[in-house]
C-alpha atoms as a PDB file:
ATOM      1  CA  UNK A   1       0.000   0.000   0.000  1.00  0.00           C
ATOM      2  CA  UNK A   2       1.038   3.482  -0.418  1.00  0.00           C
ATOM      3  CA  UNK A   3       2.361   5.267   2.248  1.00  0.00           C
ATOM      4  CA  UNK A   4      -0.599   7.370   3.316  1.00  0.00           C
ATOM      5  CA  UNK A   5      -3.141   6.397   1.645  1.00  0.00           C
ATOM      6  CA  UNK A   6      -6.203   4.866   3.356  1.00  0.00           C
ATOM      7  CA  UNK A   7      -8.617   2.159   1.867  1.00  0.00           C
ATOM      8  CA  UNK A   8     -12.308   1.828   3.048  1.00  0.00           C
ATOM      9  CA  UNK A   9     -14.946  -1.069   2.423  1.00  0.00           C
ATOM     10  CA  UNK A  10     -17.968  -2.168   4.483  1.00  0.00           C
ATOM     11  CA  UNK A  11     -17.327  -5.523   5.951  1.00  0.00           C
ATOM     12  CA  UNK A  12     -21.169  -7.277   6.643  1.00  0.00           C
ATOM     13  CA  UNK A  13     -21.780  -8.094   9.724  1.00  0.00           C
ATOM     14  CA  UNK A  14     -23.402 -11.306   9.143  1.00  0.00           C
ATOM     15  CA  UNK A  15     -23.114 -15.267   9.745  1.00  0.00           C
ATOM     16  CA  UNK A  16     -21.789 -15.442   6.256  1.00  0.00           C
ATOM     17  CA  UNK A  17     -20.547 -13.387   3.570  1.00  0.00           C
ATOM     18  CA  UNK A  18     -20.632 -14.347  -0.223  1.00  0.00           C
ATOM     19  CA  UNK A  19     -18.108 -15.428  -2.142  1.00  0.00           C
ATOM     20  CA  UNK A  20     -18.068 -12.091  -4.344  1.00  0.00           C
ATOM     21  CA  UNK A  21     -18.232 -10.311  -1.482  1.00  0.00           C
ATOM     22  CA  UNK A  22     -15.034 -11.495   0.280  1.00  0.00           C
ATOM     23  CA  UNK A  23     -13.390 -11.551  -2.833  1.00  0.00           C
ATOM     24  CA  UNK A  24     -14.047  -7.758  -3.261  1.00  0.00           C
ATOM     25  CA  UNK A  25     -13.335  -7.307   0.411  1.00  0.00           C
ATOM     26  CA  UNK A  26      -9.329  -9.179  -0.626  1.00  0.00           C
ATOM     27  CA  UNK A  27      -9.134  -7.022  -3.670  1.00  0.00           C
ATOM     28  CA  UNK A  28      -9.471  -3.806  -2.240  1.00  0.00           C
ATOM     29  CA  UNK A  29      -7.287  -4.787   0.609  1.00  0.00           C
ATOM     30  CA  UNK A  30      -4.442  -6.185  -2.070  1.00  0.00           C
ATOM     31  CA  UNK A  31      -4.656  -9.644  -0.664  1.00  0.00           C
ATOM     32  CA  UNK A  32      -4.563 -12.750  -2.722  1.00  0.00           C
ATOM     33  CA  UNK A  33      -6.934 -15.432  -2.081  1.00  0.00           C
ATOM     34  CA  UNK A  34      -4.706 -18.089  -1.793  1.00  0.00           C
ATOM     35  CA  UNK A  35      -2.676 -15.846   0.988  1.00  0.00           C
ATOM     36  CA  UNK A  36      -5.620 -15.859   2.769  1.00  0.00           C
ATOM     37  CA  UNK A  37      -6.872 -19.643   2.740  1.00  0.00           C
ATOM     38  CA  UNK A  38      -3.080 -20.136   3.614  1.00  0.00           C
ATOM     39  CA  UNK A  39      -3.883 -18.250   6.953  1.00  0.00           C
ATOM     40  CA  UNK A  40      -7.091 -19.851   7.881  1.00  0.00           C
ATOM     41  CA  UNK A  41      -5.228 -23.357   8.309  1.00  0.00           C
END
């Protein structure tokens, strides 16, 4: 990220979140999907 700069996205607050919706959620926060499902082992 760039020094600075702040990025801002609703998280829902609900039992589950969609697919598309925690893929958006990665994007904007410039993490890969597979670096995440590494982290939830």
């Amino acid at each position: 990220m760039e020094k600075g700069k702040k990025i801002v996205t609703i998280v829902p607050l609900h039992e589950e979140v969609k697919p598309g919706t925690l893929l958006g959620i990665l994007r904007l926060a410039r993490i890969r999907k597979e670096e995440f499902l590494k982290k939830l082992k």
